[in-house]
PDB file of N, CA and C in Angstrom:
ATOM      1  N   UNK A   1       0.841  -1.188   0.000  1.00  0.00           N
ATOM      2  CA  UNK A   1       0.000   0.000   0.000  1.00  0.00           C
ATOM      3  C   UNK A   1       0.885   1.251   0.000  1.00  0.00           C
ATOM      4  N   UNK A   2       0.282   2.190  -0.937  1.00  0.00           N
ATOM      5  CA  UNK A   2       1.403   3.098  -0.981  1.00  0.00           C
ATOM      6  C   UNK A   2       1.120   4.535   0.145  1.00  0.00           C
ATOM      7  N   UNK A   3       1.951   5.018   0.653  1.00  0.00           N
ATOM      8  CA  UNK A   3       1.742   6.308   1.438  1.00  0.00           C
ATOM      9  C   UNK A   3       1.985   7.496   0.693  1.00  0.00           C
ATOM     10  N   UNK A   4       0.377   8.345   1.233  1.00  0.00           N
ATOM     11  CA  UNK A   4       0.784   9.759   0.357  1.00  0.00           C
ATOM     12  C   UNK A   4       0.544  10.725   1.420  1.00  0.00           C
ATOM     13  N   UNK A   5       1.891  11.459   1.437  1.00  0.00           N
ATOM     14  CA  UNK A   5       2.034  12.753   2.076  1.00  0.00           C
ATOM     15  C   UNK A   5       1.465  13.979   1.242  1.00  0.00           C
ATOM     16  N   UNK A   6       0.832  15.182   1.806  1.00  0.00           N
ATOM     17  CA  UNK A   6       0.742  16.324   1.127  1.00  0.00           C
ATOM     18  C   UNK A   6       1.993  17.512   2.266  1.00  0.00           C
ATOM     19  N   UNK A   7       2.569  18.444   1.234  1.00  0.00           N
ATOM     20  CA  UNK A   7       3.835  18.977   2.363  1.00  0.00           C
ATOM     21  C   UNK A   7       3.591  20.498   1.683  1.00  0.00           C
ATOM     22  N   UNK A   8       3.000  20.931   2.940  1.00  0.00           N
ATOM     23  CA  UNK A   8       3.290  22.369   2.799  1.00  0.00           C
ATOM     24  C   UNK A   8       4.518  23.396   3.481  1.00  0.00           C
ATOM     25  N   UNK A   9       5.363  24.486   3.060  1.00  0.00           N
ATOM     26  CA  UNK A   9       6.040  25.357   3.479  1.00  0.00           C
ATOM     27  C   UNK A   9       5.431  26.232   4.060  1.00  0.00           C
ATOM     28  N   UNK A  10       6.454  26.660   5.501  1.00  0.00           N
ATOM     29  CA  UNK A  10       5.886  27.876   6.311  1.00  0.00           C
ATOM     30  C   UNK A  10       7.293  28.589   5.998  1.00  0.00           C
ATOM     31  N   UNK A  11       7.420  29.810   6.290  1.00  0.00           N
ATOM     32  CA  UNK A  11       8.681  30.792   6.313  1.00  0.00           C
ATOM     33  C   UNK A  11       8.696  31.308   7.593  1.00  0.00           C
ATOM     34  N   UNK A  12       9.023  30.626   8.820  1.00  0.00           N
ATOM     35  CA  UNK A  12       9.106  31.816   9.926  1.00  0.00           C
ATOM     36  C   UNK A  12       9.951  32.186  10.552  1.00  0.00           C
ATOM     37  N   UNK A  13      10.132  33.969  11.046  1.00  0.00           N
ATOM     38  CA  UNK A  13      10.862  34.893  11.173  1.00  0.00           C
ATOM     39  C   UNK A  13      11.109  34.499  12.520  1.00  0.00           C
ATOM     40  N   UNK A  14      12.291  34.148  13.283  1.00  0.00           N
ATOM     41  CA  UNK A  14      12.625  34.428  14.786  1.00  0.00           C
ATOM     42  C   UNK A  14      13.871  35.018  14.674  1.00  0.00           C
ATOM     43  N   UNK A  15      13.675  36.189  15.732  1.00  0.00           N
ATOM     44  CA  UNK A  15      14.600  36.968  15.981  1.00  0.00           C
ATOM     45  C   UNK A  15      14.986  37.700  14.528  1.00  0.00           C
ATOM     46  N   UNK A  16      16.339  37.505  14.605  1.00  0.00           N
ATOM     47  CA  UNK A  16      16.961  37.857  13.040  1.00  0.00           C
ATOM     48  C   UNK A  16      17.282  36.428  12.155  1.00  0.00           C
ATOM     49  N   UNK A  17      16.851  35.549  12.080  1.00  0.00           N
ATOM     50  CA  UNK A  17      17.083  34.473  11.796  1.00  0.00           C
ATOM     51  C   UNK A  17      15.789  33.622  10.928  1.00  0.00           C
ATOM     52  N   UNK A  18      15.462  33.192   9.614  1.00  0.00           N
ATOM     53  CA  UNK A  18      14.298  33.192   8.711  1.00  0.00           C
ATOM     54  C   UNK A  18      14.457  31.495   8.955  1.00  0.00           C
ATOM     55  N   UNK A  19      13.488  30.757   9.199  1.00  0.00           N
ATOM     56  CA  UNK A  19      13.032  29.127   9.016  1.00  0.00           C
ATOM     57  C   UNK A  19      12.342  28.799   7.684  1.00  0.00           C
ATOM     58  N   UNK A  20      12.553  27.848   7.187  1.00  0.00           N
ATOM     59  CA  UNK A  20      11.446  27.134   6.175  1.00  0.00           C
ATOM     60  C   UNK A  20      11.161  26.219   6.811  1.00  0.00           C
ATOM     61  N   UNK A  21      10.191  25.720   7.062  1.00  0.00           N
ATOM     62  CA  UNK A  21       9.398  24.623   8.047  1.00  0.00           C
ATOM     63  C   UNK A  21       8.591  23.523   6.698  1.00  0.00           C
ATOM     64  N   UNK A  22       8.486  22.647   6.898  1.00  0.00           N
ATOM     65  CA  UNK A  22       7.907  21.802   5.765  1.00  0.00           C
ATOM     66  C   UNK A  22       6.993  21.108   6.475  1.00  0.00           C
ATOM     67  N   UNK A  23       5.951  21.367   6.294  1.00  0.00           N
ATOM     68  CA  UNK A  23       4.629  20.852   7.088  1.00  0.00           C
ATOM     69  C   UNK A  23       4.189  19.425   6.755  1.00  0.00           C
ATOM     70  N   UNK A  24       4.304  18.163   6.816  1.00  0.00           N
ATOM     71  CA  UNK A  24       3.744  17.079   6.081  1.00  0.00           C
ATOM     72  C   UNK A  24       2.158  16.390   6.849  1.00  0.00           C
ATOM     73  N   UNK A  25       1.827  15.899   5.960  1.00  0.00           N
ATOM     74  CA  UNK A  25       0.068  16.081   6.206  1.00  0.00           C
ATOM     75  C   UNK A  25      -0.027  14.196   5.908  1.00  0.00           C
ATOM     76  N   UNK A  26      -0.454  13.510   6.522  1.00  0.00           N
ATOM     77  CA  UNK A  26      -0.222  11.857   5.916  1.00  0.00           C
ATOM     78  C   UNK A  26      -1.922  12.164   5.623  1.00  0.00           C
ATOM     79  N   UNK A  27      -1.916  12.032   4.349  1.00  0.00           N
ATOM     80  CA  UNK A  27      -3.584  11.632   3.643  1.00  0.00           C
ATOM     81  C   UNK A  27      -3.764  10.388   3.735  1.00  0.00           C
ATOM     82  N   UNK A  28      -3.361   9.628   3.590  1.00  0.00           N
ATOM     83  CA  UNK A  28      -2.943   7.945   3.344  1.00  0.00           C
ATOM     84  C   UNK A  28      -1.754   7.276   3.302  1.00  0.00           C
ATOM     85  N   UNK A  29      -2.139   5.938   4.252  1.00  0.00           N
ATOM     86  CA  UNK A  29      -1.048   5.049   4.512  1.00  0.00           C
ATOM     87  C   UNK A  29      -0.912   4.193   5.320  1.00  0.00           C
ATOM     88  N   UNK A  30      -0.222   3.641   5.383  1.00  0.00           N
ATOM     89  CA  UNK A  30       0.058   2.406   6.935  1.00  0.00           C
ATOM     90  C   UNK A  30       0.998   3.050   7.516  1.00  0.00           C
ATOM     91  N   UNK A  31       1.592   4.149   7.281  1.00  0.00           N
ATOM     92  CA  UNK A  31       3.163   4.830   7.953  1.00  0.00           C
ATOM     93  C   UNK A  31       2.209   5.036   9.828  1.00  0.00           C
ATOM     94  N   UNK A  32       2.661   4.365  10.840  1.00  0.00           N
ATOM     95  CA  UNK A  32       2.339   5.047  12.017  1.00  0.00           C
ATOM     96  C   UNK A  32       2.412   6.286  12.789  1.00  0.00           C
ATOM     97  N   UNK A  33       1.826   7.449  12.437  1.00  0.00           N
ATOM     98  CA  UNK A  33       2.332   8.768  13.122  1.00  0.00           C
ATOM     99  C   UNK A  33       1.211   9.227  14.502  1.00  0.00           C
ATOM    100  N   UNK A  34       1.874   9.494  15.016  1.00  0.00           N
ATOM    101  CA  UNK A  34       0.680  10.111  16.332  1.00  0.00           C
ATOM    102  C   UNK A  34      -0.648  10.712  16.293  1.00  0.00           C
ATOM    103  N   UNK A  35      -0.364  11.700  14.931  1.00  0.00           N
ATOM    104  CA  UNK A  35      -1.364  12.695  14.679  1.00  0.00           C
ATOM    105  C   UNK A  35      -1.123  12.971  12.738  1.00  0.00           C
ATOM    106  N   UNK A  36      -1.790  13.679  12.918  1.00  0.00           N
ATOM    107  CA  UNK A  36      -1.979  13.688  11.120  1.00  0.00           C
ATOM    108  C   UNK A  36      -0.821  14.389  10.571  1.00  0.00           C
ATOM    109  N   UNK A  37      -0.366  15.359  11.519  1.00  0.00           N
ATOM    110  CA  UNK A  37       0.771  16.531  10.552  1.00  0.00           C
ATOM    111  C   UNK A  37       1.807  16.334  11.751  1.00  0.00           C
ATOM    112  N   UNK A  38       3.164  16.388  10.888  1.00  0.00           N
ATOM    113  CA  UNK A  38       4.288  16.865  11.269  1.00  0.00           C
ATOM    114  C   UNK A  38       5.300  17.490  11.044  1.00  0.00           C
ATOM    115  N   UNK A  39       6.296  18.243  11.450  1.00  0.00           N
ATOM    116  CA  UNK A  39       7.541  18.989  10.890  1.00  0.00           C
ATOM    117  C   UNK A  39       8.729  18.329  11.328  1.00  0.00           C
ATOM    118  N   UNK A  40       9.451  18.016  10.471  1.00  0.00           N
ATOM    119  CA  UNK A  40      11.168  17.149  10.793  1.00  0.00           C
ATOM    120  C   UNK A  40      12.378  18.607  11.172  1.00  0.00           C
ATOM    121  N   UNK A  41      12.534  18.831  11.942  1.00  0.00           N
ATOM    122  CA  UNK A  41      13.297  19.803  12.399  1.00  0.00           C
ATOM    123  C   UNK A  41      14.881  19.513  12.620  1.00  0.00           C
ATOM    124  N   UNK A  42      15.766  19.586  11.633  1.00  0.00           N
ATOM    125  CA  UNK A  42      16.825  18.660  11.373  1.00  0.00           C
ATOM    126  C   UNK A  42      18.193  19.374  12.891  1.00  0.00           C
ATOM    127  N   UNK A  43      18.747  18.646  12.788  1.00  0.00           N
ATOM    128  CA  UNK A  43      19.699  18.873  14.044  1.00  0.00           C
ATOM    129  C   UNK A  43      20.782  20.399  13.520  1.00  0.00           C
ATOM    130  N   UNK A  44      21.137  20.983  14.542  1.00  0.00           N
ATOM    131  CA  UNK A  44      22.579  21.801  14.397  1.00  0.00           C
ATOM    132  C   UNK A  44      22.998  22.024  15.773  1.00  0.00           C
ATOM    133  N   UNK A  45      23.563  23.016  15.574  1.00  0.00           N
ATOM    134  CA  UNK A  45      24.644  23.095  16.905  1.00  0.00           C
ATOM    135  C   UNK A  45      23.928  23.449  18.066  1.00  0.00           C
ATOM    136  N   UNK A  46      22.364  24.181  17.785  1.00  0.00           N
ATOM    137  CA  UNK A  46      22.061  25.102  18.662  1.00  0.00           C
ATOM    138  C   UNK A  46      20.937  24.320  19.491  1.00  0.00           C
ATOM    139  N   UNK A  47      20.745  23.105  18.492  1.00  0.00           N
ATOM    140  CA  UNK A  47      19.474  22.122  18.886  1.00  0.00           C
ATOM    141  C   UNK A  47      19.569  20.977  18.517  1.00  0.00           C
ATOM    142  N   UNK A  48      18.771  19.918  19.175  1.00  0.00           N
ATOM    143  CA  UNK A  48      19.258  18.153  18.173  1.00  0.00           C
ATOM    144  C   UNK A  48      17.900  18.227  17.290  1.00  0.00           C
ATOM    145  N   UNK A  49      18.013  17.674  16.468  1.00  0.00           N
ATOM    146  CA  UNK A  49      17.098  17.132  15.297  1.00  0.00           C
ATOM    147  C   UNK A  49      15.579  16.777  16.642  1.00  0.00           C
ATOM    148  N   UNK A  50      14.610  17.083  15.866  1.00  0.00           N
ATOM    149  CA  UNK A  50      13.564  16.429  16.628  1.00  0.00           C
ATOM    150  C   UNK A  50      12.551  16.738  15.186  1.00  0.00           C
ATOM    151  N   UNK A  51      11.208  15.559  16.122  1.00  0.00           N
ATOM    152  CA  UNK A  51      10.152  15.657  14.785  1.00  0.00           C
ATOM    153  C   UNK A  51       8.936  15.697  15.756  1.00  0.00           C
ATOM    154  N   UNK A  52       7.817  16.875  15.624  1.00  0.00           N
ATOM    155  CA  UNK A  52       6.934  17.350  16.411  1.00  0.00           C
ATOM    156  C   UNK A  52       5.812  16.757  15.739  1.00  0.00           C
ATOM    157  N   UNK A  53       4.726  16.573  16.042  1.00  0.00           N
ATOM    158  CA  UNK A  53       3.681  16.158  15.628  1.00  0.00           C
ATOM    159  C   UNK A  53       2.568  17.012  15.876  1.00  0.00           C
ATOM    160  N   UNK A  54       1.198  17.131  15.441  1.00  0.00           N
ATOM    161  CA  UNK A  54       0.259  17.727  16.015  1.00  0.00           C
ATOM    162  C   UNK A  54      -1.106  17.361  15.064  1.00  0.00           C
ATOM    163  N   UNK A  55      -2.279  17.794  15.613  1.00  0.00           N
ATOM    164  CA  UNK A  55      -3.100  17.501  15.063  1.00  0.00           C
ATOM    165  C   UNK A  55      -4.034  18.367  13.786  1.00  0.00           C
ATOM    166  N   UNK A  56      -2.911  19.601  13.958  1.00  0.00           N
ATOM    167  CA  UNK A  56      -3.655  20.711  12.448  1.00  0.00           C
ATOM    168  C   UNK A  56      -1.790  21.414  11.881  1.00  0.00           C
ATOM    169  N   UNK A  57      -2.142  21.341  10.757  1.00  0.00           N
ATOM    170  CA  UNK A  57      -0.433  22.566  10.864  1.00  0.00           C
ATOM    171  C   UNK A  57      -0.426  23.364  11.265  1.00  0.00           C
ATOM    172  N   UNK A  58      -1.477  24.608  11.557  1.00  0.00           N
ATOM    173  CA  UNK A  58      -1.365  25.583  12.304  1.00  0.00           C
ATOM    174  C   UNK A  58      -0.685  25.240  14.040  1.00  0.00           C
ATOM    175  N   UNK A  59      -0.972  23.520  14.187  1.00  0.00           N
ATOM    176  CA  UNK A  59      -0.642  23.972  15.784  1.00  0.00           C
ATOM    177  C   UNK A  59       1.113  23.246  15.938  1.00  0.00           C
ATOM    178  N   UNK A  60       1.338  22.566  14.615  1.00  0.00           N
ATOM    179  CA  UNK A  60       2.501  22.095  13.984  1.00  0.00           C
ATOM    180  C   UNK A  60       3.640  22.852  14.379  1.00  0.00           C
ATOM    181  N   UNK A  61       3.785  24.383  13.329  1.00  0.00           N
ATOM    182  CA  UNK A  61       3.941  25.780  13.161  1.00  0.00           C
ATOM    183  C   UNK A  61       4.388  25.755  14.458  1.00  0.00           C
ATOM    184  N   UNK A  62       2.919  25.901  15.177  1.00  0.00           N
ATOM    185  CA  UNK A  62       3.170  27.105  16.439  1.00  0.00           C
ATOM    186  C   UNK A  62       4.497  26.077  17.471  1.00  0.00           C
ATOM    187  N   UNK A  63       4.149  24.994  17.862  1.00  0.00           N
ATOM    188  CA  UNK A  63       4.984  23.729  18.507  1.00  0.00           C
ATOM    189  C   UNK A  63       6.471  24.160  17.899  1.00  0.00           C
ATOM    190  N   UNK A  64       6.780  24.162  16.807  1.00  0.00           N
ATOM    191  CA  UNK A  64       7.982  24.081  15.996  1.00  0.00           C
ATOM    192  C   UNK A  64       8.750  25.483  15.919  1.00  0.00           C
ATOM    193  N   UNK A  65       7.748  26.467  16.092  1.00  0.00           N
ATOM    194  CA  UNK A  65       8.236  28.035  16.683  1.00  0.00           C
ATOM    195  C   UNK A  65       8.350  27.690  18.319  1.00  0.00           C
ATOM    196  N   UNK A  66       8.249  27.373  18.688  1.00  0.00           N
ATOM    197  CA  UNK A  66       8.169  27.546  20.699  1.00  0.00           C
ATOM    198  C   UNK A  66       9.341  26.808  20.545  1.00  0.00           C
ATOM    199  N   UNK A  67       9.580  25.663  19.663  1.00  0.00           N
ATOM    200  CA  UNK A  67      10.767  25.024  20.143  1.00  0.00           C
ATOM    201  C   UNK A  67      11.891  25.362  19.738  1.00  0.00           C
ATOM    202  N   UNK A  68      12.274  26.111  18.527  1.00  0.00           N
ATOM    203  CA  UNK A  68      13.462  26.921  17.403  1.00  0.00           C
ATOM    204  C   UNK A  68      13.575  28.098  18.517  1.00  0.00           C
ATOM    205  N   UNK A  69      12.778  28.863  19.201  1.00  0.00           N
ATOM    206  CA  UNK A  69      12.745  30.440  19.806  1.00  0.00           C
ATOM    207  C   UNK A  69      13.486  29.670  21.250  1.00  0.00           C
ATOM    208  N   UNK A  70      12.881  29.091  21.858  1.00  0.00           N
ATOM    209  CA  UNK A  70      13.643  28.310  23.159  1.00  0.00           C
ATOM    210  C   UNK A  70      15.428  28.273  22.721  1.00  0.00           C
ATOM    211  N   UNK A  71      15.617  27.951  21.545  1.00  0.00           N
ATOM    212  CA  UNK A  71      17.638  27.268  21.253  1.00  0.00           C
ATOM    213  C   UNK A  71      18.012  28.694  21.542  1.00  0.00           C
ATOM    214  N   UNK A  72      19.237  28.347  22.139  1.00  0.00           N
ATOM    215  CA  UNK A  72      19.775  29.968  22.102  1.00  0.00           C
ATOM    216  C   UNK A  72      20.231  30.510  20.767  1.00  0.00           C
ATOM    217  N   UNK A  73      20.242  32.024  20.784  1.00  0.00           N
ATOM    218  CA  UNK A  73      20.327  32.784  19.394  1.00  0.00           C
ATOM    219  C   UNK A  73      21.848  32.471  19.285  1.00  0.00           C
ATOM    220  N   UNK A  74      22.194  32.380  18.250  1.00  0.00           N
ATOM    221  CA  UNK A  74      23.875  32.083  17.763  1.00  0.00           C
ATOM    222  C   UNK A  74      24.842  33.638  17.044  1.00  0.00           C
ATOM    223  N   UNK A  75      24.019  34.129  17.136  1.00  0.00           N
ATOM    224  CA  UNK A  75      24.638  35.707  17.127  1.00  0.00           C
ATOM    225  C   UNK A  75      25.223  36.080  18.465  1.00  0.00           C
ATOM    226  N   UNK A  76      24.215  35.644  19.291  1.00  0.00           N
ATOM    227  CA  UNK A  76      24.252  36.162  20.769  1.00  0.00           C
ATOM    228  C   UNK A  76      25.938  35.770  21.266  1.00  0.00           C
ATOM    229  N   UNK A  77      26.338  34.471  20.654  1.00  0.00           N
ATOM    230  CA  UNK A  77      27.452  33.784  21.286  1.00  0.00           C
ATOM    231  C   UNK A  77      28.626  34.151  20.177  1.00  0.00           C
ATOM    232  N   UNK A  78      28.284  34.826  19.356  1.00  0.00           N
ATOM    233  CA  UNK A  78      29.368  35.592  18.716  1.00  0.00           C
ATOM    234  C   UNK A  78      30.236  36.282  19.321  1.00  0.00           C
ATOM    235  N   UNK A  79      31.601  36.436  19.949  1.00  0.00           N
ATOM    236  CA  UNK A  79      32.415  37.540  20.535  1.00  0.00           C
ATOM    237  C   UNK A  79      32.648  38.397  19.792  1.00  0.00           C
ATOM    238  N   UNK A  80      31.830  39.703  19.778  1.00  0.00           N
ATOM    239  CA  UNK A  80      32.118  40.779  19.221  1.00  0.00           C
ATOM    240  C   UNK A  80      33.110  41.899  19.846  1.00  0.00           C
ATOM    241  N   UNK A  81      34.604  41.895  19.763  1.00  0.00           N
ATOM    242  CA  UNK A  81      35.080  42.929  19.936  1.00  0.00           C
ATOM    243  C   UNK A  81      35.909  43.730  19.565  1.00  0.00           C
TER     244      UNK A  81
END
């Protein structure tokens, strides 16, 4: 049986720093996910990789902003002098 995702883009602004968020929506499938939509939030220095789940993308989004705004800003740890 085949699985079909639908994947929408968000663009969001934190701080001085721009996200593309890729929203995936499971329409159909046997794939097991918690809830219908999720965002894969890939790892870097400031955070580990995690994958949020939720039950609309709007609340996807909001989960996936609370958790990017929480990492500390990487400007901040710049020594400027």
């Amino acid at each position: 049986m085949q699985t079909v995702i639908k994947e929408e883009r968000y663009i969001l602004q934190i701080g001085c720093h721009e996200h593309v968020l890729r929203v995936q929506e499971l329409l159909n499938g046997v794939a097991p996910w918690p809830d219908r939509f999720r965002v894969q939030l890939v790892a870097s220095h400031f955070h580990p990789g995690k994958t949020i789940y939720a039950a609309s993308a709007e609340e996807t989004v909001e989960l996936a902003a609370t958790y990017l705004a929480a990492s500390p800003d990487p400007l901040a740890l710049v020594n400027v002098s």
